[in-house]
Protein backbone atom coordinates (compact mmCIF):
# COMPACT_ATOMS: atom_id res chain seq x y z
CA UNK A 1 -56.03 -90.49 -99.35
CA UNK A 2 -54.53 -87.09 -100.78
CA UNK A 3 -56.29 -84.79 -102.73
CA UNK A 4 -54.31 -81.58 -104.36
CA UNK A 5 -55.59 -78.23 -105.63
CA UNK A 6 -53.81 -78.77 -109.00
CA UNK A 7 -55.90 -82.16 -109.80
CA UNK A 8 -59.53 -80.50 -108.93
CA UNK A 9 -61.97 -81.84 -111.33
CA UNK A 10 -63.23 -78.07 -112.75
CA UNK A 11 -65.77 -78.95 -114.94
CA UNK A 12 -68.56 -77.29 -112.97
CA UNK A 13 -66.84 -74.03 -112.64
CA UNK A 14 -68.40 -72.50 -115.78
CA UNK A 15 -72.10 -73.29 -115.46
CA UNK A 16 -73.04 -73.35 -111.71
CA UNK A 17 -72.31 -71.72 -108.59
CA UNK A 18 -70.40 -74.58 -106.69
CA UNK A 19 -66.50 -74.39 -106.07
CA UNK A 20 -64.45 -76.63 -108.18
CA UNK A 21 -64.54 -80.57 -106.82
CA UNK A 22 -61.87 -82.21 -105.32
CA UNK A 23 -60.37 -85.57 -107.35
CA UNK A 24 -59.55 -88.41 -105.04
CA UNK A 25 -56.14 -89.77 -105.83
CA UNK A 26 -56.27 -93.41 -106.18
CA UNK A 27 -53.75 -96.28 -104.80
CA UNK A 28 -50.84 -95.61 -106.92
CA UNK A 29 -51.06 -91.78 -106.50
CA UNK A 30 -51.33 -92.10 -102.81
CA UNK A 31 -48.42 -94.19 -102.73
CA UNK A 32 -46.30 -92.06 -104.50
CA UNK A 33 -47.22 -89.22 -101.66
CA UNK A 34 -44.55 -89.88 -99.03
CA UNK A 35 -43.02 -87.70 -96.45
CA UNK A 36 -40.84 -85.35 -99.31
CA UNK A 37 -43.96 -84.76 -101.38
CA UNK A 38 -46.06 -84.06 -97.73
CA UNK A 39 -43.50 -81.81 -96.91
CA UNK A 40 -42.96 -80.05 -100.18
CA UNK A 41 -46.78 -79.46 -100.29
CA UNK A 42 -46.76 -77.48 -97.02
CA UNK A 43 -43.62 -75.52 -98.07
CA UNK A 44 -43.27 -75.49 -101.65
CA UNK A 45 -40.59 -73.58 -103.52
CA UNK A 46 -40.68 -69.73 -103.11
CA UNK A 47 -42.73 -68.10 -105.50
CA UNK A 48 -44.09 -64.93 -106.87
CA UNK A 49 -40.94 -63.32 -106.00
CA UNK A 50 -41.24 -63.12 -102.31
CA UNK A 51 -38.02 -64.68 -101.00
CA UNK A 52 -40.22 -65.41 -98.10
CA UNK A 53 -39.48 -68.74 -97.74
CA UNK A 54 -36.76 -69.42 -95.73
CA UNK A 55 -35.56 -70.29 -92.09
CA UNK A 56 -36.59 -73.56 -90.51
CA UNK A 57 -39.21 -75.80 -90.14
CA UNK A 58 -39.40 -77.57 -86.60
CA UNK A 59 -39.93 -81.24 -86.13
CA UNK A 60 -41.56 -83.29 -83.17
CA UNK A 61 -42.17 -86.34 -81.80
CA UNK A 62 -43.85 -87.96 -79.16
CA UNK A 63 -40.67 -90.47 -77.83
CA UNK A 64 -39.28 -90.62 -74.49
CA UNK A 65 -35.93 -89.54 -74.26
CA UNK A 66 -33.24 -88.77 -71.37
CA UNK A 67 -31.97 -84.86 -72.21
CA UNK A 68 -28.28 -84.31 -70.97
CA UNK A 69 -29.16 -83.10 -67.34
CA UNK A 70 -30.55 -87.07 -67.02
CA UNK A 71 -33.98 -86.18 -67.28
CA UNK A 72 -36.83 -88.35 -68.87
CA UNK A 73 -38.21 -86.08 -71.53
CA UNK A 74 -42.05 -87.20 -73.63
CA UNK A 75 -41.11 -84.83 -76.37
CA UNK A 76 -38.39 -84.49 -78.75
CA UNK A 77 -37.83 -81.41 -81.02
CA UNK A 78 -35.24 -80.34 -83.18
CA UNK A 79 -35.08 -78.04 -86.70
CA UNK A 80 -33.91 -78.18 -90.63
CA UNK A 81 -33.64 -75.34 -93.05
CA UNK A 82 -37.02 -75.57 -95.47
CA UNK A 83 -36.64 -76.91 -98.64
CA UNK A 84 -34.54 -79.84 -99.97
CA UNK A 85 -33.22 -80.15 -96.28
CA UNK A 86 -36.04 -80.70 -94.73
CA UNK A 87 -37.81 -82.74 -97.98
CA UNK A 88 -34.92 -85.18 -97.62
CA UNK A 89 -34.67 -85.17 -93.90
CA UNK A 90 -38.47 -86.24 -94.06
CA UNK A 91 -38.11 -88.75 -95.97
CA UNK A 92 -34.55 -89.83 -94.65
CA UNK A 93 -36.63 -90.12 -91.21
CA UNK A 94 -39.28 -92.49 -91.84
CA UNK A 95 -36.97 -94.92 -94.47
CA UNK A 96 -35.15 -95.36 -91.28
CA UNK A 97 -37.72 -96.40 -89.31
CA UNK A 98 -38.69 -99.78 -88.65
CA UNK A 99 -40.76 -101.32 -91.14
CA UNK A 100 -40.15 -98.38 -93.31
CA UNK A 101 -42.58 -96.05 -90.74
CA UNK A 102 -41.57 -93.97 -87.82
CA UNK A 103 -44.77 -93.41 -85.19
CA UNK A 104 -45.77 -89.75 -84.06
CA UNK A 105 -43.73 -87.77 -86.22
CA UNK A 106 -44.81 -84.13 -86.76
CA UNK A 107 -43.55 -81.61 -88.49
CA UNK A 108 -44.28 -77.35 -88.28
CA UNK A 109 -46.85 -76.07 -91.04
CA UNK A 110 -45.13 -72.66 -90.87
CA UNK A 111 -41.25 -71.45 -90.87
CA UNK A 112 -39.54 -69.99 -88.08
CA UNK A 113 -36.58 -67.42 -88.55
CA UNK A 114 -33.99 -69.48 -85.86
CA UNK A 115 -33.62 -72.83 -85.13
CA UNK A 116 -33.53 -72.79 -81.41
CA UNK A 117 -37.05 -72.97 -80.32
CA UNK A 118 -40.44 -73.24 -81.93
CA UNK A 119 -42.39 -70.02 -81.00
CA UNK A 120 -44.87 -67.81 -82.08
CA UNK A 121 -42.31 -65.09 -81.75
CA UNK A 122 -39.97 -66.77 -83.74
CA UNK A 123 -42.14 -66.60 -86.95
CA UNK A 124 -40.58 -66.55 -90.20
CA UNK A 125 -43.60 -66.22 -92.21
CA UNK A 126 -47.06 -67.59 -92.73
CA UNK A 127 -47.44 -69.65 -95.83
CA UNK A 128 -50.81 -71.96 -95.11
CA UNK A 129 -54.11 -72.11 -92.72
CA UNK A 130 -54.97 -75.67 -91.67
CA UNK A 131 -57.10 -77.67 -89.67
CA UNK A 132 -57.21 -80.55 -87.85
CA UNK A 133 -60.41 -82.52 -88.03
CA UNK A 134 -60.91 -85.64 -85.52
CA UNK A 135 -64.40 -86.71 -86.96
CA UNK A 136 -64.25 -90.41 -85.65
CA UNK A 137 -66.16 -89.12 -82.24
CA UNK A 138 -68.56 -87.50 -84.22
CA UNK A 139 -71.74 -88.38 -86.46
CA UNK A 140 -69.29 -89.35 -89.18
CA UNK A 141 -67.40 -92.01 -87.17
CA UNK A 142 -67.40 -94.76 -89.32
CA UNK A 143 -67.19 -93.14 -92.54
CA UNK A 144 -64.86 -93.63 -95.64
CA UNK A 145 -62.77 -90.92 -95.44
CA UNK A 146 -64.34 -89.61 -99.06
CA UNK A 147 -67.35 -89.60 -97.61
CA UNK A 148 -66.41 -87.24 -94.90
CA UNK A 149 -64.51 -85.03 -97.50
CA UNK A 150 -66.87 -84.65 -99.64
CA UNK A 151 -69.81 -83.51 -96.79
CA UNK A 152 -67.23 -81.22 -95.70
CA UNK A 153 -66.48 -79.28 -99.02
CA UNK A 154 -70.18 -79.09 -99.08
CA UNK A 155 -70.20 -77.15 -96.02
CA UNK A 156 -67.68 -75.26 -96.90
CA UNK A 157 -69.02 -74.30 -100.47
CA UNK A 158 -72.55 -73.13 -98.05
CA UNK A 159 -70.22 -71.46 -96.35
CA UNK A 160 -68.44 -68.89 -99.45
CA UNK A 161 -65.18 -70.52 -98.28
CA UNK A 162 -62.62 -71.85 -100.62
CA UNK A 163 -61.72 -75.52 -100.59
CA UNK A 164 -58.43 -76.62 -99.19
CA UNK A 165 -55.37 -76.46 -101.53
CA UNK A 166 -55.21 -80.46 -100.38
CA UNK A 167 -56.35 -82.92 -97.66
CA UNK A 168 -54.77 -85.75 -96.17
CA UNK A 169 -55.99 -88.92 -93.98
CA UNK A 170 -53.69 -88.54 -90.96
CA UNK A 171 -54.78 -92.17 -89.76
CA UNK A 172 -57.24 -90.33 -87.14
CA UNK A 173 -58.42 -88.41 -89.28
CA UNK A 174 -58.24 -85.33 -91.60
CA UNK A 175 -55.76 -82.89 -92.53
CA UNK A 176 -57.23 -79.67 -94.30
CA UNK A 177 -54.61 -77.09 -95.55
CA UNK A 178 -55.11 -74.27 -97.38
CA UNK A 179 -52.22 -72.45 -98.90
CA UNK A 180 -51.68 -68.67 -99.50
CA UNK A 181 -49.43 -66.02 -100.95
CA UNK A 182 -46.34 -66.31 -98.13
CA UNK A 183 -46.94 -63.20 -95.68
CA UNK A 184 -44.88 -61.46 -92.69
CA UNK A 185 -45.75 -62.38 -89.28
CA UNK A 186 -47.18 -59.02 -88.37
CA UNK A 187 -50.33 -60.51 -90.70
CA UNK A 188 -51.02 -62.68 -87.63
CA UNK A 189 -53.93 -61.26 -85.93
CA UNK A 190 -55.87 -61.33 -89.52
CA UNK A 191 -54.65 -65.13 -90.15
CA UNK A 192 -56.15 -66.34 -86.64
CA UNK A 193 -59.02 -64.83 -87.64
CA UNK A 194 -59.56 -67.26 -90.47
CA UNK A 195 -58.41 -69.69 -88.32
CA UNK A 196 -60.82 -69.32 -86.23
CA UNK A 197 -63.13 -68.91 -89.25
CA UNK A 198 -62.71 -72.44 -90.46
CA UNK A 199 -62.90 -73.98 -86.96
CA UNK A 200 -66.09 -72.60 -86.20
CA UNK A 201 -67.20 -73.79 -90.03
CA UNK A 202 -66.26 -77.00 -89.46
CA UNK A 203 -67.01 -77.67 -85.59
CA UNK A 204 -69.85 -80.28 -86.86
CA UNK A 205 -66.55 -82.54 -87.66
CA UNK A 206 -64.81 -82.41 -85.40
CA UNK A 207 -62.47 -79.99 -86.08
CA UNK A 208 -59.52 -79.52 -83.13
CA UNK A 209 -59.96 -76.26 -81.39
CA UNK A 210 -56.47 -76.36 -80.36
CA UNK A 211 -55.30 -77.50 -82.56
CA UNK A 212 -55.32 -73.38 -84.38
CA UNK A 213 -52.14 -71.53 -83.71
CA UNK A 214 -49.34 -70.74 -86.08
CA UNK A 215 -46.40 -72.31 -84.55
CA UNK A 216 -48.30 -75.71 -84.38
CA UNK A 217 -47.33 -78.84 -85.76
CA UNK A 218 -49.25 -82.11 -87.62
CA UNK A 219 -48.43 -85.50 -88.57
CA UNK A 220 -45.65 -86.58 -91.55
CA UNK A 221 -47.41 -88.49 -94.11
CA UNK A 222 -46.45 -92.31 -93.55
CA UNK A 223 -46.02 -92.17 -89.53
């Protein structure tokens, strides 16, 4: 289930108060959103003249793994350049996979400037808030997904805060991300503090506490 900013159903907008309503993409659409389009949704194209959007965008997955000093390793990471790199590297990775899926493959939500190590002070710039929400231990464990999604924008809209740009079933879950104008990392300090804005919003569903810093990374569509 994907839902994306451009498709809202807007028809409200003019004679009430509520934010615009999400459209739920059916089977074909959903389909058709694979690890490229995933990735090219998080980091799309640059725009409004920034040149912002470079550098790399980190990868990881939970696969043991024996590094070169003969060590057993849980956790593998490695880097692409954003853009049609890292679109086809996404979707080279899971059509390689057996069964056409690759388990426990994440991928970074923001860019880093080098690609040696994923790091808070390697920020490149900040392109997108996000959160992780884990409802199935909650009161809405159980639920269709849509149902979930649509309590939450309800919440949200009580709350004066925008709905996501788009939102994704991870498989445990939900993925809420909310894009913005591409910024410098010195804009940090104000960007955890809508961070921690939407956490505290959406606590009731479960939403991941740790889940909250900039140089994290979530689930690839499709593993």
């Amino acid at each position: 289930m994907v839902v994306l900013a451009v498709a809202r159903v807007n028809d409200t907008q003019a004679t009430t108060n509520f934010l615009p309503r999400f459209r739920f993409c059916d089977d074909v659409e959903s389909k058709a959103f694979g690890p490229a389009e995933h990735m090219r949704a998080v980091h799309p194209p640059n725009g409004q003249g920034t040149g912002l959007r470079r550098g790399f965008v980190f990868w990881g997955q939970k696969i043991k793994w024996i590094d070169k000093k003969g060590r057993e390793r849980p956790w593998k990471s490695w880097s692409n350049k954003v853009g049609s790199e890292a679109e086809f590297v996404a979707k080279d990775l899971i059509a390689r996979g057996k069964h056409q899926t690759v388990n426990n493959l994440y991928f970074s939500m923001q860019t880093f400037r080098r690609p040696t190590r994923r790091g808070i002070w390697n920020l490149g710039a900040l392109g997108c808030f996000f959160v992780d929400i884990d409802y199935k231990d909650t009161k809405w464990g159980g639920q269709d997904p849509r149902i979930v999604m649509n309590a939450i924008l309800a919440v949200l809209d009580e709350a004066g805060i925008p709905a996501p740009s788009f939102a994704m079933d991870s498989g445990n879950g939900l993925h809420l991300v909310w894009l913005h104008t591409l910024v410098l990392p010195q804009a940090l300090p104000r960007w955890n503090l809508v961070q921690e804005r939407l956490l505290e919003a959406l606590k009731s569903f479960g939403a991941d506490p740790v889940a909250k810093d900039a140089a994290r990374v979530l689930r690839l569509a499709r593993s």
